[in-house]
N, C-alpha and C. Protein backbone atom coordinates (compact mmCIF):
# COMPACT_ATOMS: atom_id res chain seq x y z
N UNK A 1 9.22 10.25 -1.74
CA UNK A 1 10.16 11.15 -2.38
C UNK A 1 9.67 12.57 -2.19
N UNK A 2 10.52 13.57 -1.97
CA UNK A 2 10.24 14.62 -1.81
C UNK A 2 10.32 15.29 -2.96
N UNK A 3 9.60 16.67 -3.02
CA UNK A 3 9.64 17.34 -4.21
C UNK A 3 10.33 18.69 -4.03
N UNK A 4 11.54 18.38 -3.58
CA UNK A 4 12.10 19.82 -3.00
C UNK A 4 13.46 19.30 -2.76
N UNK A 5 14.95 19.83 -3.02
CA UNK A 5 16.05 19.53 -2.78
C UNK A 5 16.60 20.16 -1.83
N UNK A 6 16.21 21.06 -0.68
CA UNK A 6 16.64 21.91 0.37
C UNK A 6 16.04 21.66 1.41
N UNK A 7 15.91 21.75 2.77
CA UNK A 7 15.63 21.46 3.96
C UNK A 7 16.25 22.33 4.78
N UNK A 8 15.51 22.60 6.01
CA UNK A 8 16.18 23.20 6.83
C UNK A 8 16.09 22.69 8.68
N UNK A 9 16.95 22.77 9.20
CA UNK A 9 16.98 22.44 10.64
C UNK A 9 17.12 23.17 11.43
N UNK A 10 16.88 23.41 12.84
CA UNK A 10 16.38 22.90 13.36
C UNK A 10 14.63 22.86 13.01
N UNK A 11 13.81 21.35 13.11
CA UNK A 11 12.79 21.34 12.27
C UNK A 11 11.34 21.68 13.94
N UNK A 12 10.21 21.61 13.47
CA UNK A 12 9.41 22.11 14.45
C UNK A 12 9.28 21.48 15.72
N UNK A 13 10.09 20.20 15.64
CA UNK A 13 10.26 19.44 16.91
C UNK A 13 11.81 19.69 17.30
N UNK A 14 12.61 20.33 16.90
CA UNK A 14 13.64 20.60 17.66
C UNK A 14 14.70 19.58 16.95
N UNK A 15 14.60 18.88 16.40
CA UNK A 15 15.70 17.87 15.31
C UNK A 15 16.73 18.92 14.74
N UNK A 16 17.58 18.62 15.10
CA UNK A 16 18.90 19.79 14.33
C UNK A 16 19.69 18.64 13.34
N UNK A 17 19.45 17.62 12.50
CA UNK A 17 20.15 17.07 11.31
C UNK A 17 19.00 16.26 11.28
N UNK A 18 18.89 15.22 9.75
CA UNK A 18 18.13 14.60 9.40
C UNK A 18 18.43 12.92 10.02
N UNK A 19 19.68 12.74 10.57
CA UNK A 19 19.45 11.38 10.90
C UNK A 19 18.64 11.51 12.35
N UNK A 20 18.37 12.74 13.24
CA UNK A 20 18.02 12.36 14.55
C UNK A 20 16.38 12.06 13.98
N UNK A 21 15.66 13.71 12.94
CA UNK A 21 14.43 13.73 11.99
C UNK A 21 14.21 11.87 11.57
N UNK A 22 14.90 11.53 11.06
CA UNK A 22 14.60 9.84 10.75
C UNK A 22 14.32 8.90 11.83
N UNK A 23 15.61 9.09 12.67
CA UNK A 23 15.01 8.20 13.85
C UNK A 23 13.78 8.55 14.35
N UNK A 24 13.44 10.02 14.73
CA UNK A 24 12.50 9.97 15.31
C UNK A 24 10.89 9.84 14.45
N UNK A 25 11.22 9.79 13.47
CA UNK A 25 10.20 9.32 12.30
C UNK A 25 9.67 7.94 12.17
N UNK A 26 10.17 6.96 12.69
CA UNK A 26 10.09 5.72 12.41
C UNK A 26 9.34 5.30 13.02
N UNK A 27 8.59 5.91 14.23
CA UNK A 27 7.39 5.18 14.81
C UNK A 27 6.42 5.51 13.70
N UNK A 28 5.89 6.63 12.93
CA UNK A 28 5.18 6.90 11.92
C UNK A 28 5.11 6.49 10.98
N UNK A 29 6.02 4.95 10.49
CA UNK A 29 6.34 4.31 9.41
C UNK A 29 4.78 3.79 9.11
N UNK A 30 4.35 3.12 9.99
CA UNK A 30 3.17 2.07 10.06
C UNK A 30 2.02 3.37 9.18
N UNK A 31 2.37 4.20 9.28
CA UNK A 31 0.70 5.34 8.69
C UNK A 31 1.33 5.37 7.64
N UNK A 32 2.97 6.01 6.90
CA UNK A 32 3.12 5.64 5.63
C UNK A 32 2.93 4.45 4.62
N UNK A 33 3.72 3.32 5.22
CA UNK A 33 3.13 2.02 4.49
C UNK A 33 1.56 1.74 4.28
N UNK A 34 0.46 2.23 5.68
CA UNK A 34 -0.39 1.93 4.94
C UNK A 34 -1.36 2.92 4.16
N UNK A 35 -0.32 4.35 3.96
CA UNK A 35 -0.86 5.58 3.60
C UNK A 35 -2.58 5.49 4.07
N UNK A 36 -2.70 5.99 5.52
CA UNK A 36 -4.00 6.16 6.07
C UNK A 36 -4.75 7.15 5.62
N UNK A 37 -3.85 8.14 5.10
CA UNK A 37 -4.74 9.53 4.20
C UNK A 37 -3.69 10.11 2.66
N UNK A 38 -4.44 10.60 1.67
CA UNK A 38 -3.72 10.70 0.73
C UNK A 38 -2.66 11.79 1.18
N UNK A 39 -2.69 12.39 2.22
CA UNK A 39 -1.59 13.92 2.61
C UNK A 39 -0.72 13.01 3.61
N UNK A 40 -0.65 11.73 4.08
CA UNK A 40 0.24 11.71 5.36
C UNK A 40 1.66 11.88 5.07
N UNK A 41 2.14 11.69 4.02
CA UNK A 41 3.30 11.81 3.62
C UNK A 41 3.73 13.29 3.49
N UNK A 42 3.27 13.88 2.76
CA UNK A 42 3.38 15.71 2.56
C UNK A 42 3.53 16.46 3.95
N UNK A 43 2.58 15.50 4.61
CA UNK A 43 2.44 15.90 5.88
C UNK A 43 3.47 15.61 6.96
N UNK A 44 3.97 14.29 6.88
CA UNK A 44 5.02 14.21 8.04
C UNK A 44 6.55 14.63 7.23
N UNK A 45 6.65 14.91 5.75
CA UNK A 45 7.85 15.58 4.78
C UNK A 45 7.83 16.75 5.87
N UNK A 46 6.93 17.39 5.87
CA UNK A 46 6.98 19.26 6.29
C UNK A 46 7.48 19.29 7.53
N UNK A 47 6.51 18.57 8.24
CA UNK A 47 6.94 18.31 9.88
C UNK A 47 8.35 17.78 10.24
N UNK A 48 8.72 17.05 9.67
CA UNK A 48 10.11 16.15 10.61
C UNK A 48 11.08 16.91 9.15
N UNK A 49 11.32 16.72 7.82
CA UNK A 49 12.28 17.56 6.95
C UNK A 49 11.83 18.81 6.07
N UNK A 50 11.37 19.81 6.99
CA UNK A 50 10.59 20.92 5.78
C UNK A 50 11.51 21.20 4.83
N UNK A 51 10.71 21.88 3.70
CA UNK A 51 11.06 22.24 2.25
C UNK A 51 11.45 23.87 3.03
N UNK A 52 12.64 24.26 2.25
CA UNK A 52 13.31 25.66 2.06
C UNK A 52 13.24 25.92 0.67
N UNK A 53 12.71 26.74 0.55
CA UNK A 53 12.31 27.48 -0.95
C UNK A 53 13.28 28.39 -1.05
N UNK A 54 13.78 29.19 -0.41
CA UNK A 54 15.13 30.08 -0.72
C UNK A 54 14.95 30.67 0.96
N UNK A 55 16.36 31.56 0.60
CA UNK A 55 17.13 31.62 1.97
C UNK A 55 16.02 32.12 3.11
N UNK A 56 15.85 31.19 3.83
CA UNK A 56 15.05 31.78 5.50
C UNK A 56 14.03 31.52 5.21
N UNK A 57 12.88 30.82 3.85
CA UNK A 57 11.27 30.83 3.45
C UNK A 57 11.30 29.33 4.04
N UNK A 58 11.06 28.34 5.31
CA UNK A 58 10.55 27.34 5.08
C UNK A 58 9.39 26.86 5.19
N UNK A 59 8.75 26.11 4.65
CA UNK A 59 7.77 25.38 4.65
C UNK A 59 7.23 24.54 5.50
N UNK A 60 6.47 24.81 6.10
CA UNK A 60 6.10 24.06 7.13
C UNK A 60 4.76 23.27 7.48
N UNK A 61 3.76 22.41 7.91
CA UNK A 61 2.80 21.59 7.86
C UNK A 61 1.77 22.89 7.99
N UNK A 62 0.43 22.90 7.29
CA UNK A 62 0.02 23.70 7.94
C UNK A 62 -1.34 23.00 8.61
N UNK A 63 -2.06 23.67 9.60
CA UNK A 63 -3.20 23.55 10.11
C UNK A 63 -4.20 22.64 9.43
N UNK A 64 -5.08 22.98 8.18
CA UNK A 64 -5.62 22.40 7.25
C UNK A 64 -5.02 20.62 7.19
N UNK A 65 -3.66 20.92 6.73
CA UNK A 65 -2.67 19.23 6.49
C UNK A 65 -3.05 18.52 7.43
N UNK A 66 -2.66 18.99 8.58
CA UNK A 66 -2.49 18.65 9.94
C UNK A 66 -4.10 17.85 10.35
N UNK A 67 -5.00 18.55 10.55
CA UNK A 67 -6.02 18.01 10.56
C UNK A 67 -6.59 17.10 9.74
N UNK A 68 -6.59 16.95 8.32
CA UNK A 68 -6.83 15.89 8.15
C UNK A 68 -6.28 14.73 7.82
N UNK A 69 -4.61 14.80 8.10
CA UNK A 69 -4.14 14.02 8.54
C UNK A 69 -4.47 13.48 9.44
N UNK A 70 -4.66 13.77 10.19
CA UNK A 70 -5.00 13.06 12.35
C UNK A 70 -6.39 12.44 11.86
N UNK A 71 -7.53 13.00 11.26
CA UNK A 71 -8.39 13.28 11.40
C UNK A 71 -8.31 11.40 10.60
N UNK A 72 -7.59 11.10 9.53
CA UNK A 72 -7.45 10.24 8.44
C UNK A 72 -6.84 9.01 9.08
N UNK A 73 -6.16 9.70 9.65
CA UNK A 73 -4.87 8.39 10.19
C UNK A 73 -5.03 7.88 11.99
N UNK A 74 -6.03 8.69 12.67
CA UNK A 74 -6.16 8.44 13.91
C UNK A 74 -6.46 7.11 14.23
N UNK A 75 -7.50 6.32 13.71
CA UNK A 75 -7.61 4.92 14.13
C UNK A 75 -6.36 3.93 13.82
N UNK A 76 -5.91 4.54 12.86
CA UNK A 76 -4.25 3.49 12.94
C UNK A 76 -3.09 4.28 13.95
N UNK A 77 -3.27 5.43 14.26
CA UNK A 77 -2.65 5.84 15.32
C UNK A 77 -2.64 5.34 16.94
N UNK A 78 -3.97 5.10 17.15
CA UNK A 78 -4.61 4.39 18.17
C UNK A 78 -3.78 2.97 18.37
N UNK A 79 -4.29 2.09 17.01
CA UNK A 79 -3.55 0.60 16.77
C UNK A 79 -2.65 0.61 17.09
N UNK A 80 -1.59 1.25 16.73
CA UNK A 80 -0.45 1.26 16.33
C UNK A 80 0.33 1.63 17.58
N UNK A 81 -0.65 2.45 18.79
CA UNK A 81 0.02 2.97 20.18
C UNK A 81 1.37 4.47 19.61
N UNK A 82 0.94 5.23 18.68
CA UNK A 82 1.95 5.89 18.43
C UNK A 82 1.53 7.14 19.14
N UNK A 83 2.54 7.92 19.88
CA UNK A 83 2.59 8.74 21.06
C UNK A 83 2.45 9.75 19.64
N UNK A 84 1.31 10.92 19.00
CA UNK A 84 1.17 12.33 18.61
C UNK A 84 1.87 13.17 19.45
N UNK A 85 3.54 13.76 18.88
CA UNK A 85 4.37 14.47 19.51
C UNK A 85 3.37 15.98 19.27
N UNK A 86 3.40 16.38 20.76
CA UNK A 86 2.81 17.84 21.45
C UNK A 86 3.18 19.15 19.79
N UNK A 87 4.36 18.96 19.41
CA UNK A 87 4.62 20.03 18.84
C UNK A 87 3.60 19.46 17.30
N UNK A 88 3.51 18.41 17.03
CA UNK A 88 2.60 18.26 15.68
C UNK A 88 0.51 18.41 16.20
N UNK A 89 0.80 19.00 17.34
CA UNK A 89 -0.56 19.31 17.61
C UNK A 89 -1.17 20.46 17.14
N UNK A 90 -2.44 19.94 15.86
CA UNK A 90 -2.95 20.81 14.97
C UNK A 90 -3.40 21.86 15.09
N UNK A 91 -3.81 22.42 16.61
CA UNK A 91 -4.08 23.43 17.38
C UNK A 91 -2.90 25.00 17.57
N UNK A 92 -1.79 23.83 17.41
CA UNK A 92 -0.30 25.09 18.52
C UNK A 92 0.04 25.93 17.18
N UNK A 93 0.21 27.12 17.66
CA UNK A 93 0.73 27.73 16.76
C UNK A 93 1.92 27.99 15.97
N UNK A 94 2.81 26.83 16.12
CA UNK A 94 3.44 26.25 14.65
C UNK A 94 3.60 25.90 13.79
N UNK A 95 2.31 25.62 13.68
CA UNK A 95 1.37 25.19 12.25
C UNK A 95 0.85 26.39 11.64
N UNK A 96 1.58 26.49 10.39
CA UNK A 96 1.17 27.59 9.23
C UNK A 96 0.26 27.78 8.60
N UNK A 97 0.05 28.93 8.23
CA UNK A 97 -1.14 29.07 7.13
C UNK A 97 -1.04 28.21 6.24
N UNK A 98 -2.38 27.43 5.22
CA UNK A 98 -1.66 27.10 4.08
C UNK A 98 -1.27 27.73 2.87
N UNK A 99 -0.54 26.53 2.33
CA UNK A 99 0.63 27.35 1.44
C UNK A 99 0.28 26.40 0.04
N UNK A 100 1.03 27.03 -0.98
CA UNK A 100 0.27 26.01 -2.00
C UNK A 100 1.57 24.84 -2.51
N UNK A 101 2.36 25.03 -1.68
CA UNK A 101 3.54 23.42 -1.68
C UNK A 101 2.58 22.55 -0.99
């Protein structure tokens, strides 16, 4: 569940509505069910449906998240054969400062 009632699209992978954001979410199911780190969820919320706090402010994964997410969830990433899309790479500079959402 998210803690935010607004969203905005197009999201940092290029998803312009939330059903394409879902489909393409569903290889990442396997790290939610077995929540591999306590942030993976916060973490793939920001990435595939960010939070909009008011007009044009969104929220986005930042650097910090990002890493230890991967850092948490990589050996079930491995298992699991799930392709880490280029744009959630903790390095590129689409990844924000952090923020305290």
């Amino acid at each position: 569940i998210m803690a935010y009632n607004m969203t905005y699209f197009p999201n940092i992978m290029d998803h312009y509505d939330q059903d394409m954001a879902a489909l393409r979410m569903e290889p990442f199911l396997p790290l939610l069910n077995i929540e591999c780190s306590p942030d993976v969820r916060t973490f793939l919320c920001k990435a595939f449906v960010p939070a909009c706090v008011e007009p044009m402010r969104v929220i986005q994964p930042c650097r910090s998240l990002c890493e230890r997410v991967y850092s948490d969830c990589k050996q079930l990433i491995d298992t699991f054969g799930i392709t880490w899309p280029k744009e959630l790479e903790c390095n590129r500079e689409n990844m924000s400062l952090p923020t305290s959402m």
